[in-house]
C-alpha atoms as a PDB file:
ATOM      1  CA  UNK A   1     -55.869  51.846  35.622  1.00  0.00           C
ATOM      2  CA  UNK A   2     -54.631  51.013  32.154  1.00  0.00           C
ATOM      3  CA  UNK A   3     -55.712  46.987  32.224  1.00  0.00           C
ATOM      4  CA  UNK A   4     -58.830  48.102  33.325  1.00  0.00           C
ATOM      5  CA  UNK A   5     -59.385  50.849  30.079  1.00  0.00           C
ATOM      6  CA  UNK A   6     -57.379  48.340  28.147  1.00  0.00           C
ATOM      7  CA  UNK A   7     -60.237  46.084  28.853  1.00  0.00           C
ATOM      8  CA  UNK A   8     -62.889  47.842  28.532  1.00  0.00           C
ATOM      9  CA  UNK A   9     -61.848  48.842  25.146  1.00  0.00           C
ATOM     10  CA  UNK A  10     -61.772  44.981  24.093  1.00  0.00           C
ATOM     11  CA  UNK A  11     -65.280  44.607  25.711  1.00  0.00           C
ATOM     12  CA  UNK A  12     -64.253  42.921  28.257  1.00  0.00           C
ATOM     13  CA  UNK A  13     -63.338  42.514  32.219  1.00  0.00           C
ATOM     14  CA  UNK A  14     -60.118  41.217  31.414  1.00  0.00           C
ATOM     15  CA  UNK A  15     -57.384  42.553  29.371  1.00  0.00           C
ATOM     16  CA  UNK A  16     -57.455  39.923  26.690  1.00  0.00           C
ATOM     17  CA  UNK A  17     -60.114  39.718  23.847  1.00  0.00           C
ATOM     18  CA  UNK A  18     -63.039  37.657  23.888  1.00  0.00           C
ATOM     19  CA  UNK A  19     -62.432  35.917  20.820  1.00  0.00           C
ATOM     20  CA  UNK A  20     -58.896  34.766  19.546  1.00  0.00           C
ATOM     21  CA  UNK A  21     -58.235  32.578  16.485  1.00  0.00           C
ATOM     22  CA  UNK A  22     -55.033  31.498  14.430  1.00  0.00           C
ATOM     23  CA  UNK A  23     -54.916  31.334  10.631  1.00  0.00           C
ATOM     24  CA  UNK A  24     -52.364  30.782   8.733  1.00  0.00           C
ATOM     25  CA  UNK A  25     -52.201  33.630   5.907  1.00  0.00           C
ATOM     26  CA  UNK A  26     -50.262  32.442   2.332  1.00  0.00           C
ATOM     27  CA  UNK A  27     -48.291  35.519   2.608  1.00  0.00           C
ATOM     28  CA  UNK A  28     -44.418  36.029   3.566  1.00  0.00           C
ATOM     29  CA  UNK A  29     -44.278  36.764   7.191  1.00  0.00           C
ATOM     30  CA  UNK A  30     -42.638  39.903   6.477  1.00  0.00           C
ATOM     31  CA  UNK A  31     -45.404  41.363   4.418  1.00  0.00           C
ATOM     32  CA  UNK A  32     -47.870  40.078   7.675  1.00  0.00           C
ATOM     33  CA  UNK A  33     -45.685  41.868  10.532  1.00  0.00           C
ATOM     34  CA  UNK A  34     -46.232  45.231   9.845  1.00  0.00           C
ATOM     35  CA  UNK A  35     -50.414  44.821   9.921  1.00  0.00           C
ATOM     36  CA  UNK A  36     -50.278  42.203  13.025  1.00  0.00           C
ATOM     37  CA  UNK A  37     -50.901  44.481  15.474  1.00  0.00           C
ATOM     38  CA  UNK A  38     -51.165  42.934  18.576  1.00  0.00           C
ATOM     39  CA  UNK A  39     -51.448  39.630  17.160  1.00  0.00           C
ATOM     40  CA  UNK A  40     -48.688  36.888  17.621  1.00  0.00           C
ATOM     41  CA  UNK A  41     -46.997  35.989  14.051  1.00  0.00           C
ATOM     42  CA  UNK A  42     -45.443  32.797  13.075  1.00  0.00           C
ATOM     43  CA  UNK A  43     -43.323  32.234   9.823  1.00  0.00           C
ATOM     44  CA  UNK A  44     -43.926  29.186   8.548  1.00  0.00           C
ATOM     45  CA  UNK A  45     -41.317  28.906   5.460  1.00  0.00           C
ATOM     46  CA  UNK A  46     -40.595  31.940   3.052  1.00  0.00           C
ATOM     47  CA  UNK A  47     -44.108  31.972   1.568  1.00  0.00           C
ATOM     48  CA  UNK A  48     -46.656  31.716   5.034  1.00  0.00           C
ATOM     49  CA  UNK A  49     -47.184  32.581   7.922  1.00  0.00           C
ATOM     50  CA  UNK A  50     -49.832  32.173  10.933  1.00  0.00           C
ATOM     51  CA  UNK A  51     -51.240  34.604  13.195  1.00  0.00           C
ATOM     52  CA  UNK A  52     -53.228  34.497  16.118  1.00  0.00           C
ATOM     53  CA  UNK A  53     -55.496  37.568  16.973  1.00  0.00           C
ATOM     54  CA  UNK A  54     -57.827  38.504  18.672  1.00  0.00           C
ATOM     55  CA  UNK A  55     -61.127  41.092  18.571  1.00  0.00           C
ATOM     56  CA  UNK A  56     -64.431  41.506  20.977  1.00  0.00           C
ATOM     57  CA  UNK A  57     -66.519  39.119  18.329  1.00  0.00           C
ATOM     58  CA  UNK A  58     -66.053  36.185  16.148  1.00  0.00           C
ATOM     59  CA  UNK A  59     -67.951  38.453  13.204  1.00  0.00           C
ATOM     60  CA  UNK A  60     -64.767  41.167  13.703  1.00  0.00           C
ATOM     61  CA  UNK A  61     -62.018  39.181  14.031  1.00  0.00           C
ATOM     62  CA  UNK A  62     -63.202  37.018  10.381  1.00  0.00           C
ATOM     63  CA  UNK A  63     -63.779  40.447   8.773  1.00  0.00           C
ATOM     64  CA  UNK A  64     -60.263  42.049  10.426  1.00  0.00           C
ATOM     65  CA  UNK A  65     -58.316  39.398   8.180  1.00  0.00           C
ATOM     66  CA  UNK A  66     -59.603  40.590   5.021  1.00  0.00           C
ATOM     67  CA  UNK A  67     -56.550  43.416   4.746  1.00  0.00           C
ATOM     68  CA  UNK A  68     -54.996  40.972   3.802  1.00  0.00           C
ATOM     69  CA  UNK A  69     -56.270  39.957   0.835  1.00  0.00           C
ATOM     70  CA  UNK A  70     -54.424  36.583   0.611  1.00  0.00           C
ATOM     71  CA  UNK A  71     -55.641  32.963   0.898  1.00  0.00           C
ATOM     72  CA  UNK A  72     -55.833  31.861   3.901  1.00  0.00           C
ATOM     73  CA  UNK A  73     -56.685  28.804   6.561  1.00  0.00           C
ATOM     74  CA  UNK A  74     -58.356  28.789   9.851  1.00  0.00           C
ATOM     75  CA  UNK A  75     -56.313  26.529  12.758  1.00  0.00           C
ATOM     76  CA  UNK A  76     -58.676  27.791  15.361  1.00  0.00           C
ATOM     77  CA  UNK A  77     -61.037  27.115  16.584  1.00  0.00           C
ATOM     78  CA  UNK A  78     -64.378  26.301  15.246  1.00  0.00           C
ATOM     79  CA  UNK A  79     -66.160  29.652  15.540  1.00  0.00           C
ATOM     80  CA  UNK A  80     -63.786  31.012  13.628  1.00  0.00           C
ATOM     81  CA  UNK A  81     -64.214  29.232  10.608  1.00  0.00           C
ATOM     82  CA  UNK A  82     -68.207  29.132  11.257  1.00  0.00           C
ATOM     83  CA  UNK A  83     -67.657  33.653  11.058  1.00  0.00           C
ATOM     84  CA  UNK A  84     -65.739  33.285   7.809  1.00  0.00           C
ATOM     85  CA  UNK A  85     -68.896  31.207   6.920  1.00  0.00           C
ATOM     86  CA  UNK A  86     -71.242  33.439   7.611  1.00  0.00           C
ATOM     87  CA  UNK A  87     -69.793  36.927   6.511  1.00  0.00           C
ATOM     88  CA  UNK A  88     -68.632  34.703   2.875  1.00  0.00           C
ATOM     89  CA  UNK A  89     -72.432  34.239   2.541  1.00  0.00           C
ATOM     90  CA  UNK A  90     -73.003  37.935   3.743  1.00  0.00           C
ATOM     91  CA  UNK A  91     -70.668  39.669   1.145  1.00  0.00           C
ATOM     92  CA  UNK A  92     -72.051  36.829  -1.542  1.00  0.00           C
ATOM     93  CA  UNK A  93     -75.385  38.309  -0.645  1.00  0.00           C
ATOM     94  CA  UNK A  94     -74.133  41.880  -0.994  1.00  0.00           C
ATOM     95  CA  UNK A  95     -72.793  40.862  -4.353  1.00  0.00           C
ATOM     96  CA  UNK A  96     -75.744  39.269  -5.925  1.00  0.00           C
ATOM     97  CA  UNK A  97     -77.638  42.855  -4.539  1.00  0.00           C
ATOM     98  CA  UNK A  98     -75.699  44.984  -6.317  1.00  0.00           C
ATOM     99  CA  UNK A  99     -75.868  42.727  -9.673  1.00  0.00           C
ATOM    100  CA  UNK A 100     -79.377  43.140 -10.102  1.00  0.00           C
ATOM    101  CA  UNK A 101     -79.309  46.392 -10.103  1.00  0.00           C
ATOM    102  CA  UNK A 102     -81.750  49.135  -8.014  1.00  0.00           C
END
């Protein structure tokens, strides 16, 4: 009974999420561990780390990463970097709305 409500909370059939992607986040892995959640966390020297996560859309799982509010890099895959496209050009939009004023 739990995989299947486990699943169903990550909209899916299967307990696992739909979409998973790795970055790898220019922040100490100790500062990343404590906000990883379920994801799987990497150090990679004293000042990065990667992270693999995962969320029920591509859209989620780009936004999810902003708590971070470090550089980062997407390792994969595509879609993932093709979300970070689109919601960059989606807060840029927001951005240049609030600039001009009501």
């Amino acid at each position: 009974m739990g995989e299947f409500v486990s699943a169903r909370f990550k909209g899916s059939d299967i307990n696992a999420w739909p979409c998973r992607g790795t970055v790898i986040l220019h922040a100490p892995a100790r500062d990343v561990l404590p906000f990883a959640g379920d994801g799987t966390e990497r150090a990679l020297g004293e000042r990065r780390c990667s992270l693999e996560v995962g969320s029920w859309s591509w859209g989620a799982l780009a936004a999810s990463f902003g708590r971070f509010a470090v550089s980062m890099e997407v390792v994969s895959p595509p879609q993932f970097n093709e979300a970070f496209a689109e919601l960059a050009g989606r807060y840029a939009g927001t951005a240049r709305t609030h600039d001009a004023g009501p």
